[in-house]
Protein backbone atom coordinates (compact mmCIF):
# COMPACT_ATOMS: atom_id res chain seq x y z
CA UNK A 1 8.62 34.43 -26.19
CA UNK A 2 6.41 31.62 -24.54
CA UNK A 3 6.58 30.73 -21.10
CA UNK A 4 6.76 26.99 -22.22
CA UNK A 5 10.15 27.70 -23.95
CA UNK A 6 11.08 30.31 -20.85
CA UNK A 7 10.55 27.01 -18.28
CA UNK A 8 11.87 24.64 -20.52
CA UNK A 9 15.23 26.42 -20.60
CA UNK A 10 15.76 26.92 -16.70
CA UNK A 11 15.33 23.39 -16.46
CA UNK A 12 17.35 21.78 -19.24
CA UNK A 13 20.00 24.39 -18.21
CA UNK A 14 19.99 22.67 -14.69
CA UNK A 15 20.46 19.27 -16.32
CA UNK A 16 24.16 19.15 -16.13
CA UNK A 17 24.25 20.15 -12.10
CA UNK A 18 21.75 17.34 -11.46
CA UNK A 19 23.79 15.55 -13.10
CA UNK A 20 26.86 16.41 -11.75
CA UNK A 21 25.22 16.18 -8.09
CA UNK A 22 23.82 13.00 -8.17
CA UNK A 23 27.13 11.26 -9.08
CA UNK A 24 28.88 13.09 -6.28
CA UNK A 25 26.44 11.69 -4.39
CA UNK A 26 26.44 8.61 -5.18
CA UNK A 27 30.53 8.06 -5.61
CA UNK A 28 30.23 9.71 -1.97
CA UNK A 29 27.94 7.50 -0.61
CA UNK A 30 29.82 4.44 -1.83
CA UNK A 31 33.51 6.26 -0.21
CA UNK A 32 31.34 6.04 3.00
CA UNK A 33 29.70 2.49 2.69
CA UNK A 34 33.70 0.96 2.68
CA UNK A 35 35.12 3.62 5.14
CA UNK A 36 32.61 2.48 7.68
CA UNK A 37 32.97 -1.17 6.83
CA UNK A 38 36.91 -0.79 6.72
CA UNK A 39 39.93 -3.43 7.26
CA UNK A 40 40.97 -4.70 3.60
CA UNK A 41 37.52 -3.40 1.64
CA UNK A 42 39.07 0.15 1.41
CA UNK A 43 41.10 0.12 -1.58
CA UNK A 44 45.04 1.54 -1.17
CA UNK A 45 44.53 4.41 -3.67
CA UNK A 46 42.28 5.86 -0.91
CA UNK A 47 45.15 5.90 2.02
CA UNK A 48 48.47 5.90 -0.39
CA UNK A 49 48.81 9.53 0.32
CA UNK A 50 47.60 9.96 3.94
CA UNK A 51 49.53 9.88 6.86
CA UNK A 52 47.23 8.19 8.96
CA UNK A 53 47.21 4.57 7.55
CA UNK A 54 44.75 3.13 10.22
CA UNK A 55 41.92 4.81 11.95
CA UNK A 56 39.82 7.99 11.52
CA UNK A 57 37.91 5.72 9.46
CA UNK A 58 34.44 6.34 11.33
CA UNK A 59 35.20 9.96 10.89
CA UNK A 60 35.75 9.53 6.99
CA UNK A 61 33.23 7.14 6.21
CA UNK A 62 30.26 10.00 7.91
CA UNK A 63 31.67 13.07 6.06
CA UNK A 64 31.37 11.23 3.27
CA UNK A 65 27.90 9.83 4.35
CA UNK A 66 27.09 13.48 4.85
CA UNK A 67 28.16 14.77 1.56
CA UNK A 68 26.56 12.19 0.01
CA UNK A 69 22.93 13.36 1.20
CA UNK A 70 23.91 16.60 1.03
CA UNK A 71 24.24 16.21 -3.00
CA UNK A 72 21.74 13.78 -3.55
CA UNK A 73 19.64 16.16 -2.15
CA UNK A 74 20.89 19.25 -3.55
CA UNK A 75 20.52 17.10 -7.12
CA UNK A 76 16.66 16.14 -5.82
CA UNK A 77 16.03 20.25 -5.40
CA UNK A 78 17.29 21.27 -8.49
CA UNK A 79 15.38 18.67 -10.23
CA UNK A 80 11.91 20.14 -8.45
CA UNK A 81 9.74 22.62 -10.48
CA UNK A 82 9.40 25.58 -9.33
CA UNK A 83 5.57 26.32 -8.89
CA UNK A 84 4.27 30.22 -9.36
């Protein structure tokens, strides 16, 4: 067994989480963009089930913000190599 085929299998074995990751983070980061701009750009399917129609929207929009970075830079991480 090679260490070529040992390093190339940690990292297409991560492939999936990057992936996974950077669409969280990007889906989040878009939730965040129209929470913070708010009035009619947030779509209904967002508030249909909550009981707070209006407001809390500044609150929203940055945990969203937050997870956003969080897994865009979770996804940047995983994609690193690891040097040794």
């Amino acid at each position: 067994m090679s260490t070529a085929s040992v390093s190339g299998g940690a990292s297409a074995s991560r492939k999936p989480l990057v992936i996974i990751l950077a669409v969280i983070g990007v889906v989040a980061i878009i939730l965040a963009i129209l929470y913070l701009v708010g009035g009619s750009a947030i779509p209904s399917f967002l508030i249909a089930g909550s009981h707070v129609k209006h407001g809390h929207h500044l609150a929203r929009g940055g945990v969203a913000l937050v997870v956003g970075i969080a897994a865009l830079t979770g996804s940047w991480f995983a994609t690193k190599s690891r040097s040794s």
